[in-house]
PDB file of N, CA and C in Angstrom:
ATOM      1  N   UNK A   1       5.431  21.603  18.726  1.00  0.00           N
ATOM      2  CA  UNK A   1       4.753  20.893  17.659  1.00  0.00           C
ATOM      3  C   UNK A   1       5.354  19.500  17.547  1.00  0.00           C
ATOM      4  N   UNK A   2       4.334  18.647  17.503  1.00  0.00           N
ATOM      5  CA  UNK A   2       5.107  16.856  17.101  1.00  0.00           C
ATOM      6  C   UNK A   2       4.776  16.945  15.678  1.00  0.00           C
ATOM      7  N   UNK A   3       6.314  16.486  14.678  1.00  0.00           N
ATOM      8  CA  UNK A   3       6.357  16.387  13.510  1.00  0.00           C
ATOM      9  C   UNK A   3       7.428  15.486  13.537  1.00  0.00           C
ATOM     10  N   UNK A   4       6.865  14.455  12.692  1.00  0.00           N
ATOM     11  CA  UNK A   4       8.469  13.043  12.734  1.00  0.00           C
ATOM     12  C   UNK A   4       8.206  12.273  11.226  1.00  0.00           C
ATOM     13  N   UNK A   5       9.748  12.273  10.845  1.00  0.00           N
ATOM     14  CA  UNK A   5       9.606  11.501   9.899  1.00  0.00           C
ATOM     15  C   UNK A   5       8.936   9.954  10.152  1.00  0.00           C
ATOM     16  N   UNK A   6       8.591   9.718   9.606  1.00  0.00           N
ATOM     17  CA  UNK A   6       8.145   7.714   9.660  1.00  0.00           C
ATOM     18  C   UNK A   6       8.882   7.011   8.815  1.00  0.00           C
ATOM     19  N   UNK A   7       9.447   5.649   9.279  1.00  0.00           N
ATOM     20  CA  UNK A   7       9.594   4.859   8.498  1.00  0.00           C
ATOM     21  C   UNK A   7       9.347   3.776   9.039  1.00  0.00           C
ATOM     22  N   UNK A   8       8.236   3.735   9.700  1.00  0.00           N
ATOM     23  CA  UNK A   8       7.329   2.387   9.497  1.00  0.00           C
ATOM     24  C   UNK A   8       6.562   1.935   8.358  1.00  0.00           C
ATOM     25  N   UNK A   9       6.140   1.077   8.638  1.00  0.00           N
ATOM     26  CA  UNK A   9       5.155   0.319   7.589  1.00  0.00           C
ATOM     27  C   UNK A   9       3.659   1.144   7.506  1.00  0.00           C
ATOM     28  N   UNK A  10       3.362   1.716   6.611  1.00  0.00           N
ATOM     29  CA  UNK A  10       1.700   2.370   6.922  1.00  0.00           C
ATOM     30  C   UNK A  10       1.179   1.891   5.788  1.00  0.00           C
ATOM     31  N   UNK A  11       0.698   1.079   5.252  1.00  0.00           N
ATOM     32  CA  UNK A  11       0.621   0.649   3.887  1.00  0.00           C
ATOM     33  C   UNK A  11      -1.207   0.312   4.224  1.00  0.00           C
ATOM     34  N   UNK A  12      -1.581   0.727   5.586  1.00  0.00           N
ATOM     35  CA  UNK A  12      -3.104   0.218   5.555  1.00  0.00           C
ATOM     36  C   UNK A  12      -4.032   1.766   5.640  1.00  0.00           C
ATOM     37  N   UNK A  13      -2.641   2.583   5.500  1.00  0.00           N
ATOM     38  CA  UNK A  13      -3.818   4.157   5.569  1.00  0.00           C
ATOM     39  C   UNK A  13      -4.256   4.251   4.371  1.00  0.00           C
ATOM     40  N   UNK A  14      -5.291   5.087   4.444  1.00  0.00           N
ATOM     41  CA  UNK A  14      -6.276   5.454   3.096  1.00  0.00           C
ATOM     42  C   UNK A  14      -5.906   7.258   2.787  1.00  0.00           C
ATOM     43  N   UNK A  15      -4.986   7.210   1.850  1.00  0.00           N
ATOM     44  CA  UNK A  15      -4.560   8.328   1.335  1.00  0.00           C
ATOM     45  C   UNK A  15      -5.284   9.209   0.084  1.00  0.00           C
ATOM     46  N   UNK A  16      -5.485  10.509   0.667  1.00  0.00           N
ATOM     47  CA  UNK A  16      -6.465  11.263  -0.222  1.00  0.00           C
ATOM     48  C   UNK A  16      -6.009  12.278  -0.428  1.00  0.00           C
ATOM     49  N   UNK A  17      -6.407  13.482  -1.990  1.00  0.00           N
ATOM     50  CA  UNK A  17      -5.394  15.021  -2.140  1.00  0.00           C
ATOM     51  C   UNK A  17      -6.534  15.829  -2.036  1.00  0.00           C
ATOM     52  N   UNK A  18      -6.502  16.513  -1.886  1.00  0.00           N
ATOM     53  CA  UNK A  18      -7.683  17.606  -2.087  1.00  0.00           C
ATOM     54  C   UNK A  18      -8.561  17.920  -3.622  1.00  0.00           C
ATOM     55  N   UNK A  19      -9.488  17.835  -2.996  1.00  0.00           N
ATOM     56  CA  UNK A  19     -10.048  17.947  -4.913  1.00  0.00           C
ATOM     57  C   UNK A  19      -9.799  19.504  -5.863  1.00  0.00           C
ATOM     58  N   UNK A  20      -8.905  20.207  -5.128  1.00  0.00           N
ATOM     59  CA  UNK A  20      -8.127  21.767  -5.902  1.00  0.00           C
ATOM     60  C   UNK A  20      -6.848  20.404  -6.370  1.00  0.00           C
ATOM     61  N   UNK A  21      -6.779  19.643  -6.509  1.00  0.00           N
ATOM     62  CA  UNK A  21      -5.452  19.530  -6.931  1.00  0.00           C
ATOM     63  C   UNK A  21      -5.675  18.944  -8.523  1.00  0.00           C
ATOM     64  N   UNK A  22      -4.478  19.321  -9.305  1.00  0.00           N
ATOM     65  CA  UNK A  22      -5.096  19.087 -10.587  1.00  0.00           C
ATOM     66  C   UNK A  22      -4.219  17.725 -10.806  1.00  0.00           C
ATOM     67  N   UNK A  23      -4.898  17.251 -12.302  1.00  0.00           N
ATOM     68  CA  UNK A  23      -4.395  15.949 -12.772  1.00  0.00           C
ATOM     69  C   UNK A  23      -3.372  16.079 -13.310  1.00  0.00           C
ATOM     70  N   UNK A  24      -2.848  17.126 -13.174  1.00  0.00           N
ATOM     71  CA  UNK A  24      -1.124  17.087 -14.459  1.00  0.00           C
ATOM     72  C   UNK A  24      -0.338  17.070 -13.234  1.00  0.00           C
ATOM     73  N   UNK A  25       0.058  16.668 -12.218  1.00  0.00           N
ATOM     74  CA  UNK A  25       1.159  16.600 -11.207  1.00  0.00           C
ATOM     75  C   UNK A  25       0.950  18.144 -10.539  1.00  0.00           C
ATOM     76  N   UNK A  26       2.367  18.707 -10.599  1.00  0.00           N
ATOM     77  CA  UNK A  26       2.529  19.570  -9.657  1.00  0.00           C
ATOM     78  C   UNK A  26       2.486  19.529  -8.105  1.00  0.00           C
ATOM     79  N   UNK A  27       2.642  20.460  -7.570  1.00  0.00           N
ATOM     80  CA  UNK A  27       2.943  20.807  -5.956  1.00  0.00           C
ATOM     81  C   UNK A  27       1.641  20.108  -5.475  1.00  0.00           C
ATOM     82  N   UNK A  28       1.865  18.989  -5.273  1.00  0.00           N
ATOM     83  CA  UNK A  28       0.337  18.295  -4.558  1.00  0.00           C
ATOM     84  C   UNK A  28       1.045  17.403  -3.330  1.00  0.00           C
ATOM     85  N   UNK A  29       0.183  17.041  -2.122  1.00  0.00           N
ATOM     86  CA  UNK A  29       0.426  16.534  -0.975  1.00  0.00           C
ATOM     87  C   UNK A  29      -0.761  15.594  -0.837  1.00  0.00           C
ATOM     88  N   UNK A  30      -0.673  14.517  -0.211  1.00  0.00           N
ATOM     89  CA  UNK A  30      -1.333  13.547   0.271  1.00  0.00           C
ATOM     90  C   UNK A  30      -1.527  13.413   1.796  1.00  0.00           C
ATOM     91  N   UNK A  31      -2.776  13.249   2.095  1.00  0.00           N
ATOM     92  CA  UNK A  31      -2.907  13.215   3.212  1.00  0.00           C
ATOM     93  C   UNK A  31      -3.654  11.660   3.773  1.00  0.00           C
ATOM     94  N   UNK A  32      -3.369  11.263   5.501  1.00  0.00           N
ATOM     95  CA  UNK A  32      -4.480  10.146   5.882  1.00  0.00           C
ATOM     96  C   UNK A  32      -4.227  10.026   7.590  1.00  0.00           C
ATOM     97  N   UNK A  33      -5.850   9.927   7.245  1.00  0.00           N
ATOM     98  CA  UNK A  33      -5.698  10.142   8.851  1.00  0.00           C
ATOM     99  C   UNK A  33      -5.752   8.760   9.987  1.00  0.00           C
ATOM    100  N   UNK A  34      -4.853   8.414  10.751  1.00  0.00           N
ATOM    101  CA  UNK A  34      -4.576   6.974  11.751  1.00  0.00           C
ATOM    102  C   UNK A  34      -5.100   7.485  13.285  1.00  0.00           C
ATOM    103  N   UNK A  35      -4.759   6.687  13.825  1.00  0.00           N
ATOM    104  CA  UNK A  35      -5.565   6.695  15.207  1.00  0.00           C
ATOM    105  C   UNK A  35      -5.272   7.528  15.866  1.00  0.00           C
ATOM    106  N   UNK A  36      -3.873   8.267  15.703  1.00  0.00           N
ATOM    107  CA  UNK A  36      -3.336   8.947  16.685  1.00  0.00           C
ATOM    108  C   UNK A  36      -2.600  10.152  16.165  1.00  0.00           C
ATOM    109  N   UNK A  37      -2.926  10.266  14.717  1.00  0.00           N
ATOM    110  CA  UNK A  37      -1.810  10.915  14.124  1.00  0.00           C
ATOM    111  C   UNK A  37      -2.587  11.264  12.469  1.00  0.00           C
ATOM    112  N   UNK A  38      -2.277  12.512  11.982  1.00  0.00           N
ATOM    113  CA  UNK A  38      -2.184  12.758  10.757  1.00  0.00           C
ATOM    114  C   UNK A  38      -0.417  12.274   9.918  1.00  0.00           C
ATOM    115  N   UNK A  39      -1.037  11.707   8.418  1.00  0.00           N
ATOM    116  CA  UNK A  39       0.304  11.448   7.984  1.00  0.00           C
ATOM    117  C   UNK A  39       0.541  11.867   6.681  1.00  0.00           C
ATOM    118  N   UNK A  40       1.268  12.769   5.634  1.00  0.00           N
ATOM    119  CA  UNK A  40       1.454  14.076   5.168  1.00  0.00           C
ATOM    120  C   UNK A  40       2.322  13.517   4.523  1.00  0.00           C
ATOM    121  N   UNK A  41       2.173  13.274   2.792  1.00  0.00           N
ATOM    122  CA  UNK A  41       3.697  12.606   1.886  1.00  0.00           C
ATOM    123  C   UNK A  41       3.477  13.740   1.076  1.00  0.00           C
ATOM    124  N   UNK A  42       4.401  13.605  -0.467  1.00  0.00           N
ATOM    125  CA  UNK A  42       4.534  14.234  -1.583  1.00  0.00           C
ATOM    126  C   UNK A  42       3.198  13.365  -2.438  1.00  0.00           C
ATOM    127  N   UNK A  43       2.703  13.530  -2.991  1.00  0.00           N
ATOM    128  CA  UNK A  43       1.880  12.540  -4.433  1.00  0.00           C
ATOM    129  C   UNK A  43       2.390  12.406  -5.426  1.00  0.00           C
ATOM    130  N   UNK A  44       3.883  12.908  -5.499  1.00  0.00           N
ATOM    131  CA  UNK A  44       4.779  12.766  -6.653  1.00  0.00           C
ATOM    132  C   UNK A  44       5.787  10.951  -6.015  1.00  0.00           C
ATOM    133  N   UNK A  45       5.738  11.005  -4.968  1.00  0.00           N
ATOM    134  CA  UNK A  45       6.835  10.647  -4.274  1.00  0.00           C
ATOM    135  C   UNK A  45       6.190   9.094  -3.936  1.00  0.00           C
ATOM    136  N   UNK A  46       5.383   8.402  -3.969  1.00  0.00           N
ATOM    137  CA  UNK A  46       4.537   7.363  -3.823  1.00  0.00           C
ATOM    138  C   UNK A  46       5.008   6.131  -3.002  1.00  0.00           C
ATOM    139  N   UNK A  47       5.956   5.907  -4.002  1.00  0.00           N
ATOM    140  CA  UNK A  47       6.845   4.542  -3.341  1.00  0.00           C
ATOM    141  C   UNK A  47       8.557   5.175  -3.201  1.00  0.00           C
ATOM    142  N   UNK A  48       8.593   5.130  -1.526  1.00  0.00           N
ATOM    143  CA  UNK A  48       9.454   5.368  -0.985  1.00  0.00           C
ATOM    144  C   UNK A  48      10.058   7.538  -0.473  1.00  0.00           C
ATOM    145  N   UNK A  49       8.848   7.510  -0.815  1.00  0.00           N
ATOM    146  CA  UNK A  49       9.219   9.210  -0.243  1.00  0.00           C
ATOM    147  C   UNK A  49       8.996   9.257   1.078  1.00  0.00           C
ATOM    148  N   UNK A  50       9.475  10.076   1.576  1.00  0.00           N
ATOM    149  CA  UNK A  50       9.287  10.641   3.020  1.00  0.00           C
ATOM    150  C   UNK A  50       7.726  10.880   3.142  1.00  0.00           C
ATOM    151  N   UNK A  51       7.445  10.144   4.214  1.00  0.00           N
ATOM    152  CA  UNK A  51       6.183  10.983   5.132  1.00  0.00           C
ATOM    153  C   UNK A  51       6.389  11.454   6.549  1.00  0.00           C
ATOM    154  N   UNK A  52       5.433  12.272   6.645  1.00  0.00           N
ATOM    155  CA  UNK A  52       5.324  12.971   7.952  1.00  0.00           C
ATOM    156  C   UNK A  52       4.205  12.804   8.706  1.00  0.00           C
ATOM    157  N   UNK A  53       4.245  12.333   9.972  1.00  0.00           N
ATOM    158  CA  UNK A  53       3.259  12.162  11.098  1.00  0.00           C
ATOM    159  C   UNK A  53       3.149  13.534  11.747  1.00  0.00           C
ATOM    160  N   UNK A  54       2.269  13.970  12.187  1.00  0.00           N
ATOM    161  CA  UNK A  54       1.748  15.464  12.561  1.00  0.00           C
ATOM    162  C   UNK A  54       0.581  14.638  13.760  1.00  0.00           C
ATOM    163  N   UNK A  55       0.643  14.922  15.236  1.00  0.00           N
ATOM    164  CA  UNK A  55       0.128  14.715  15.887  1.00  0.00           C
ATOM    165  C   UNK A  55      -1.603  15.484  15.403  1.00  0.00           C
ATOM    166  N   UNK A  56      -2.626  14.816  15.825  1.00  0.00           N
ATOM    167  CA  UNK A  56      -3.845  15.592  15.513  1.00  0.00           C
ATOM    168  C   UNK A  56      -4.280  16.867  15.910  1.00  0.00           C
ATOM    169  N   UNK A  57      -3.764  17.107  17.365  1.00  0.00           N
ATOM    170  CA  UNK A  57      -4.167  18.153  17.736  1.00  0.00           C
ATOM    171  C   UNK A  57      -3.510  19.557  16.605  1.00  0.00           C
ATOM    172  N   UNK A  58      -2.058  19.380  16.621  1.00  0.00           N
ATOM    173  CA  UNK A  58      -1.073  19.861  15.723  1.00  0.00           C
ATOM    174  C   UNK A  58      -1.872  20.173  14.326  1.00  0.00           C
ATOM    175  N   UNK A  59      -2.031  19.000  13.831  1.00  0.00           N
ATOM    176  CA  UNK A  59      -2.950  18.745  12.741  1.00  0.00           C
ATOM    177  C   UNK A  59      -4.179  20.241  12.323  1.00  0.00           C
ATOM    178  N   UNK A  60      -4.937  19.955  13.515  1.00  0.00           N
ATOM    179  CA  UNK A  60      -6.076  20.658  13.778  1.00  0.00           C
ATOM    180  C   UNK A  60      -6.071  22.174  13.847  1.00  0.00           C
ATOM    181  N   UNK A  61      -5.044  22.818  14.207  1.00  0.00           N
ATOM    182  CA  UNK A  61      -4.482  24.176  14.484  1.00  0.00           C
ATOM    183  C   UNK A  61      -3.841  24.506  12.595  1.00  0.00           C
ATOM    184  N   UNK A  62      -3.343  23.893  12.313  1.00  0.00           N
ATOM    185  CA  UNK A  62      -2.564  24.099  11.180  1.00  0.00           C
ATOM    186  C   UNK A  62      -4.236  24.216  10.394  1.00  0.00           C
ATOM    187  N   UNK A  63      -5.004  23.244  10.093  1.00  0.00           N
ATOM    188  CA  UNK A  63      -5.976  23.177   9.125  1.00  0.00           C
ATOM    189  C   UNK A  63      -6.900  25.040   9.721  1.00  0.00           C
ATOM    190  N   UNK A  64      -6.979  25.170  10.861  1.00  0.00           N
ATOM    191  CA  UNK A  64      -7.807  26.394  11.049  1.00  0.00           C
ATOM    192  C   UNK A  64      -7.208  27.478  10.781  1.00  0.00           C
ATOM    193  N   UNK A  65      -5.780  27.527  11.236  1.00  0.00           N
ATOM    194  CA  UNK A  65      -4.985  28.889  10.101  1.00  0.00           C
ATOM    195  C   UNK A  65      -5.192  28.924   8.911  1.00  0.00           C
ATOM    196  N   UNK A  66      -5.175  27.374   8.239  1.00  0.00           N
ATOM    197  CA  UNK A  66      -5.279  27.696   6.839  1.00  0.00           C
ATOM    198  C   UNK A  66      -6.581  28.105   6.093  1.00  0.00           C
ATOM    199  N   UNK A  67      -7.883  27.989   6.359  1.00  0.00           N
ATOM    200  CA  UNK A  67      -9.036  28.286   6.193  1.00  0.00           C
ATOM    201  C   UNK A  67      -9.352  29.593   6.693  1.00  0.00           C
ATOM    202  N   UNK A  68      -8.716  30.165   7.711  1.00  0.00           N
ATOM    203  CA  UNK A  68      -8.992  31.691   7.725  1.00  0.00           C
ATOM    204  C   UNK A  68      -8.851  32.396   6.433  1.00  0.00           C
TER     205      UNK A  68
END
């Protein structure tokens, strides 16, 4: 599996949560997808949290386990 922290600059992805996620905080994740790569933060964590790059294919396997 390719999973890497980033600390580049990504400040031009378009980050979205799932619409199950509610408006009072909690366990929520952000997602956006780049040319080559899915990239995976906290939504608590905004400015300056860790994100994670998840290659697409990677990406793609994870989303079909989870929908079974």
């Amino acid at each position: 599996m390719s999973v890497e922290q980033v600390s580049q600059n990504v400040d031009g992805l378009r980050w979205f949560k799932s619409s199950y996620s509610g408006s009072g905080g909690g366990n929520c994740m952000e997602v956006a997808v780049g040319l080559d790569a899915v990239f995976v933060r906290d939504s608590k964590a905004l400015d300056g949290g860790p994100i994670l790059r998840v290659g697409q294919g990677e990406w793609a396997a994870f989303v079909a386990l989870a929908v079974e």
